[in-house]
C-alpha atoms as a PDB file:
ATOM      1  CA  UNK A   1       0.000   0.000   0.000  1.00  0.00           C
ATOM      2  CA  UNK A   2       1.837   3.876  -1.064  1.00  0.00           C
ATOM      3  CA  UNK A   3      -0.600   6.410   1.490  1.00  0.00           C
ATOM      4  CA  UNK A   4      -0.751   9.509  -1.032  1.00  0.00           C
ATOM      5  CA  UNK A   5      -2.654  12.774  -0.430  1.00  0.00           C
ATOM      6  CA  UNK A   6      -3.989  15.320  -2.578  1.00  0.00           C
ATOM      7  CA  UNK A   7      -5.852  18.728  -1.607  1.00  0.00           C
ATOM      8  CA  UNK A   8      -7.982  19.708  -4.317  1.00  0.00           C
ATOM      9  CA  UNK A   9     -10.007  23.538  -4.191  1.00  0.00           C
ATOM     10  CA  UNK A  10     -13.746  23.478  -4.757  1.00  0.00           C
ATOM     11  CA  UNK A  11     -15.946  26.315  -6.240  1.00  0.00           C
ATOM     12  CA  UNK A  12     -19.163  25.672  -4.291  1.00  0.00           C
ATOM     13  CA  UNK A  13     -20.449  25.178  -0.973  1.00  0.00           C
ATOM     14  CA  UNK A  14     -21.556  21.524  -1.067  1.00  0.00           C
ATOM     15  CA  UNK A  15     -25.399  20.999  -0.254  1.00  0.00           C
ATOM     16  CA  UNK A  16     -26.584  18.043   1.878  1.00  0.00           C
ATOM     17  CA  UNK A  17     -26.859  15.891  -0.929  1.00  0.00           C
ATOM     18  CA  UNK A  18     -23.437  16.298  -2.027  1.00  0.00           C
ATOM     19  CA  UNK A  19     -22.164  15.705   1.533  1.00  0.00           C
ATOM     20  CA  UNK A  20     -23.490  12.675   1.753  1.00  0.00           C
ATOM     21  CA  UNK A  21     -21.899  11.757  -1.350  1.00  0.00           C
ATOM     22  CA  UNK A  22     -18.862  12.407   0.103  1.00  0.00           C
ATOM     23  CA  UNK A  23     -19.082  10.294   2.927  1.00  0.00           C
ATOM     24  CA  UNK A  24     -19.965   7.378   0.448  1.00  0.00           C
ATOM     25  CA  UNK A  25     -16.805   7.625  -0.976  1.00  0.00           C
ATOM     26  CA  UNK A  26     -15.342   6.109   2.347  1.00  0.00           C
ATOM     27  CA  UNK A  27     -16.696   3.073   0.630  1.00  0.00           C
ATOM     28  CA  UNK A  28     -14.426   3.430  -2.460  1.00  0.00           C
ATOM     29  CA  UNK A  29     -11.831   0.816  -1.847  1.00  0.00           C
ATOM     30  CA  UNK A  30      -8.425   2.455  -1.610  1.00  0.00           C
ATOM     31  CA  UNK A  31     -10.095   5.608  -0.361  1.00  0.00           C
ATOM     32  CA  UNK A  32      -8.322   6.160   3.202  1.00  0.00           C
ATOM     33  CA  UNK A  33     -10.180   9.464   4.521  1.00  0.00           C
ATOM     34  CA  UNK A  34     -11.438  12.644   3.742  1.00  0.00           C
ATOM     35  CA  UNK A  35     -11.624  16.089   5.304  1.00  0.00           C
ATOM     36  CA  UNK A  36     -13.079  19.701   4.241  1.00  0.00           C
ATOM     37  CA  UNK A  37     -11.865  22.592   4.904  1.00  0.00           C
ATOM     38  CA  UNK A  38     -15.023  25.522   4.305  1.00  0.00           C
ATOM     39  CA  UNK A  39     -13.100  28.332   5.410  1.00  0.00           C
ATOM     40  CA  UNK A  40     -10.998  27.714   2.879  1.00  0.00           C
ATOM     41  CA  UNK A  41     -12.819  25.743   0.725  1.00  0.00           C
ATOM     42  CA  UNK A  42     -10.664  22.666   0.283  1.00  0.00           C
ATOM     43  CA  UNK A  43     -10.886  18.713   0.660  1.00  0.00           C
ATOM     44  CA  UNK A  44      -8.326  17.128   1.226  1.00  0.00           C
ATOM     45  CA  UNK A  45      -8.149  13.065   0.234  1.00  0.00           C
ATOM     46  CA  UNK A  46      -5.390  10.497   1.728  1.00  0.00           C
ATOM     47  CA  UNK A  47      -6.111   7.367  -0.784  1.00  0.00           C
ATOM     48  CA  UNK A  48      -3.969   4.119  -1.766  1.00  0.00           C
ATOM     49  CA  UNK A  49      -1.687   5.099  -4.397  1.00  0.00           C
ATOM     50  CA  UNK A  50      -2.147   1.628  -5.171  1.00  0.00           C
ATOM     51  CA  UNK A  51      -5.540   1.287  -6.299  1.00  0.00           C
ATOM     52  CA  UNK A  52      -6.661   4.722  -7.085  1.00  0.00           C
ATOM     53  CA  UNK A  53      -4.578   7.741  -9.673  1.00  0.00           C
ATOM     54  CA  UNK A  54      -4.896  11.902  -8.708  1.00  0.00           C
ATOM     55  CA  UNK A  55      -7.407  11.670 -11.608  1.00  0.00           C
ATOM     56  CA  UNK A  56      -9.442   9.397 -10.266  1.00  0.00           C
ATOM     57  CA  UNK A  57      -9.838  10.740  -7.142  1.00  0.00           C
ATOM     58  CA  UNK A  58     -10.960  14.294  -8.336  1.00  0.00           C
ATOM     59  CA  UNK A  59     -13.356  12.187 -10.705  1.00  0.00           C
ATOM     60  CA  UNK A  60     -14.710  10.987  -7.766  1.00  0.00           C
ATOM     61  CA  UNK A  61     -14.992  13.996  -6.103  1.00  0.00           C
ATOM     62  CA  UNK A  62     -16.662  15.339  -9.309  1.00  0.00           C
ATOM     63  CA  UNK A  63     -19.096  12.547  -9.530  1.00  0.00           C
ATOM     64  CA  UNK A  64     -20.237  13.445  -5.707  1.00  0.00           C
ATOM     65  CA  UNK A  65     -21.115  16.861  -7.276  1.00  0.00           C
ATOM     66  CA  UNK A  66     -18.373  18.844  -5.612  1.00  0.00           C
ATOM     67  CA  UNK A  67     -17.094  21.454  -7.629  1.00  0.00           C
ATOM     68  CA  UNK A  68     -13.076  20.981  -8.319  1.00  0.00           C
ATOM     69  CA  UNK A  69     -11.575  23.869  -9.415  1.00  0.00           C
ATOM     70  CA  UNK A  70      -8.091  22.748  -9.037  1.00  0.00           C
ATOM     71  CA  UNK A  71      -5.361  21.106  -7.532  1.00  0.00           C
ATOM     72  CA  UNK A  72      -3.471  22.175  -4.755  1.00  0.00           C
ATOM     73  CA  UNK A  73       0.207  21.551  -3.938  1.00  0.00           C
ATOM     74  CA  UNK A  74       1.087  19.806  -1.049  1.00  0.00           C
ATOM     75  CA  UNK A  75       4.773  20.948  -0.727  1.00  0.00           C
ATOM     76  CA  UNK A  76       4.853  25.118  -0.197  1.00  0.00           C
ATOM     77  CA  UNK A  77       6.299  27.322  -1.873  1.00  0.00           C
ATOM     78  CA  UNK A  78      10.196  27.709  -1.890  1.00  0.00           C
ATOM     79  CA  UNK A  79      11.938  30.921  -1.423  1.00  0.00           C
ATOM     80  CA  UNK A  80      14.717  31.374  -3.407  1.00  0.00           C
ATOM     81  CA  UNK A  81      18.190  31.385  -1.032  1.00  0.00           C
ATOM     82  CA  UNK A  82      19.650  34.983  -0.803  1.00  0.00           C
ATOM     83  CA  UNK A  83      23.124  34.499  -2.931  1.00  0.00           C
ATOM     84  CA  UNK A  84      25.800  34.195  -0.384  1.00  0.00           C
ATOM     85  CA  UNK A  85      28.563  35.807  -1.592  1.00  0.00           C
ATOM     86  CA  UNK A  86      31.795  34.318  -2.338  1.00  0.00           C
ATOM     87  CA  UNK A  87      34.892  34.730  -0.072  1.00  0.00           C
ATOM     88  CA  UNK A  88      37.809  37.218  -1.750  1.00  0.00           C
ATOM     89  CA  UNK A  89      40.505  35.240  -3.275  1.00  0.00           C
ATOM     90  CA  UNK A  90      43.473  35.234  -0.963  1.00  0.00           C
ATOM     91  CA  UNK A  91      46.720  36.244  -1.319  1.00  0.00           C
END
């Protein structure tokens, strides 16, 4: 089993229908758990790498009638490093 997660952002609310859609797809073998975030309106899926693909997953979410509008990163953002610069040639 390779645990994987993705965080996908939705468009909509989701109504009571769609929510308990969602926690049908508990049933989905491979599917590991699922969490929302309103405030920031994200779900975030941990799933067997396994069985299921990133597409799949979203076409899941999709099916439930959750609105995807994309996928999020897991890994933030990296800063460039400030150059350090190099030490004066010695004489």
């Amino acid at each position: 089993m390779t645990q994987l997660d993705a965080l996908f952002r939705y468009e909509y609310h989701p109504s009571e229908a769609v929510m308990l859609a969602l926690g049908k797809m508990r049933e989905v073998y491979g599917i590991r758990g699922l969490k929302l975030n309103p405030e920031q309106q994200t779900v975030w899926v941990e799933y067997d790498g396994t069985r299921l693909t990133n597409a799949e997953v979203s076409e899941l979410l999709r099916r439930a009638g959750l609105s995807i509008e994309e996928e999020l990163s897991l890994i933030p953002p990296q800063h460039p490093a400030e150059a350090v610069p190099a030490p004066a040639p010695s004489k």
